[in-house]
Protein backbone atom coordinates (compact mmCIF):
# COMPACT_ATOMS: atom_id res chain seq x y z
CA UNK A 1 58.15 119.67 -2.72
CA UNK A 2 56.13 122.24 -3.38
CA UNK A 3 56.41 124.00 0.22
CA UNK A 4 60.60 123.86 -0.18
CA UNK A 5 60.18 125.78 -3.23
CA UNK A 6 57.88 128.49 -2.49
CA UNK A 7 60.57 128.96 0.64
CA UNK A 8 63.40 129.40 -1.54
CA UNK A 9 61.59 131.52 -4.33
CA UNK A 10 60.49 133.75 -1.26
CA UNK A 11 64.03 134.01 0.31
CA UNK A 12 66.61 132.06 -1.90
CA UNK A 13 69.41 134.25 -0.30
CA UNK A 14 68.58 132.03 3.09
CA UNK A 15 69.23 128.76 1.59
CA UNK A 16 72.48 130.18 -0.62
CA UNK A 17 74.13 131.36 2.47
CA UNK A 18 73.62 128.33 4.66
CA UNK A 19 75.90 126.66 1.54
CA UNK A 20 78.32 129.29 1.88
CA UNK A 21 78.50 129.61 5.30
CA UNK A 22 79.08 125.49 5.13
CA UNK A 23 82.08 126.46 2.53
CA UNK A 24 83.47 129.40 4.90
CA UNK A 25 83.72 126.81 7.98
CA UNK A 26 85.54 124.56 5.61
CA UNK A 27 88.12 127.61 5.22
CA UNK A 28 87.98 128.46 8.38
CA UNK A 29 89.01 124.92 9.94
CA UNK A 30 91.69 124.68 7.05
CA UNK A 31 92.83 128.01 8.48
CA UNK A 32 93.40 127.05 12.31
CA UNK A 33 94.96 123.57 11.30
CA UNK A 34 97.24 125.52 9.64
CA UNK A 35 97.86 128.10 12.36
CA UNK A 36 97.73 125.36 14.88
CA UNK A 37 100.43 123.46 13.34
CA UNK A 38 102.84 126.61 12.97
CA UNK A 39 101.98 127.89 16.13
CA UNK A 40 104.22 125.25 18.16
CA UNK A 41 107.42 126.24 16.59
CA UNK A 42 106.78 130.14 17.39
CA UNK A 43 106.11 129.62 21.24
CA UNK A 44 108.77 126.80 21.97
CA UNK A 45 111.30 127.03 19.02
CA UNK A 46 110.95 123.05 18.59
CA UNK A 47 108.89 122.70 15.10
CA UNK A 48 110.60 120.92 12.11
CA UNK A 49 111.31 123.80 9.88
CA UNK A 50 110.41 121.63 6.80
CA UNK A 51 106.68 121.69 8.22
CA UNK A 52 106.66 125.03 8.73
CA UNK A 53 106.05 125.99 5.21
CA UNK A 54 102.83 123.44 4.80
CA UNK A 55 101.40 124.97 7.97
CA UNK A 56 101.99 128.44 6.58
CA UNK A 57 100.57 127.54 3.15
CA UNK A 58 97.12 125.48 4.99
CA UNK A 59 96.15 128.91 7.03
CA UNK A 60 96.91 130.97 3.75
CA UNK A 61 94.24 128.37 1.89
CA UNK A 62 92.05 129.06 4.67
CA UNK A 63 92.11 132.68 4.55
CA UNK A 64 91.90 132.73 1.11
CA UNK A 65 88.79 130.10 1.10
CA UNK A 66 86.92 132.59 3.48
CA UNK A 67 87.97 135.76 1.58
CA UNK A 68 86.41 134.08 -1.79
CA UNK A 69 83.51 133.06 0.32
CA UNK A 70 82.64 136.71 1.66
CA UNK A 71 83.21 137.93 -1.94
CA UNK A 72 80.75 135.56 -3.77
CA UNK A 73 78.32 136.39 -0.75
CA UNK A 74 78.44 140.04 -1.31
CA UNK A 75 77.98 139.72 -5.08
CA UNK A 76 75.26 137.40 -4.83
CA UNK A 77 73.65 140.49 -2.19
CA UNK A 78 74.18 142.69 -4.91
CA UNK A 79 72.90 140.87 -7.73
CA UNK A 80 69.58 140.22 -4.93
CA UNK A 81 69.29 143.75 -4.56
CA UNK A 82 68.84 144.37 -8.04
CA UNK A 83 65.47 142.27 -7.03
CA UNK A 84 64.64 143.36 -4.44
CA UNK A 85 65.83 140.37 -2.09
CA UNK A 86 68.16 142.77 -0.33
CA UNK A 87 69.06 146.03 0.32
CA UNK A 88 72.85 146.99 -0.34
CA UNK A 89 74.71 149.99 -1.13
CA UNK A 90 75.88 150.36 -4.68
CA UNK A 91 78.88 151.59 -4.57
CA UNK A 92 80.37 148.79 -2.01
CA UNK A 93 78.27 146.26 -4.36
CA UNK A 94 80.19 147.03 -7.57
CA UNK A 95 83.48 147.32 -5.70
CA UNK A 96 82.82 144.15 -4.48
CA UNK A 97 81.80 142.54 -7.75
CA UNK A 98 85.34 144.14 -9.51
CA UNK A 99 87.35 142.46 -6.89
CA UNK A 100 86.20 138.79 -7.48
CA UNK A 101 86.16 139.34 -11.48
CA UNK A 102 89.50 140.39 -10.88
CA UNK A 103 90.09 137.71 -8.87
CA UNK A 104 88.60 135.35 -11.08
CA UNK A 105 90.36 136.78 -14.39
CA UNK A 106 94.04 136.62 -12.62
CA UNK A 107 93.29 133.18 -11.07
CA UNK A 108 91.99 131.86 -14.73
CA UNK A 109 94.85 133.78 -16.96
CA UNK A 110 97.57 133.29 -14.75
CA UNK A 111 97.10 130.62 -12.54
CA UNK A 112 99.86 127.54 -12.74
CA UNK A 113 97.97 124.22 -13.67
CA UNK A 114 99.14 122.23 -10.90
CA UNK A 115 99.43 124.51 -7.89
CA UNK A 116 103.30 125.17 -8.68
């Protein structure tokens, strides 16, 4: 116990990314079932048109699922850096940070409970 926390106090920024990079594929797969699904109707015109929509809304998840992912990695880089875990530039580290508090404030004020 003591060897798997002297490895994450001397790089936690190793063990945090292999969780997000597990989250990212997660977006990533929702993203191609999505584009997968929708893709049949665009190359042979035969796709219900009621399905479309779903398929459309499962690769915008997935995008959206990676995006958050890259922006909580950066900010966690940034936050590192102020430790000296990681080296980052400042200026892309606070523009980075905005964007998910933005994010996070729009999402939290003026989200619909119930995804409608």
């Amino acid at each position: 116990m003591e060897d798997i926390l002297n490895n994450f106090l001397a790089d936690p920024l190793l063990y945090i990314g292999m969780a997000l990079s597990a989250y990212a594929v997660i977006g990533f797969l929702t993203f191609l079932r999505g584009f997968i699904a929708g893709s049949g109707h665009i190359i042979c015109n035969s796709g219900h048109s009621e399905h479309q929509e779903e398929a459309r809304m499962r690769s915008i998840w997935g995008l959206l699922i990676v995006f958050a992912v890259f922006l909580v990695w950066e900010t966690m880089r940034f936050v590192a850096s102020w430790f000296g875990y990681a080296t980052m530039n400042t200026s892309f580290g606070i523009t980075v940070s905005v964007i998910l508090l933005l994010w996070v404030g729009h999402t939290l004020l003026l989200g619909k409970k119930g995804g409608h």
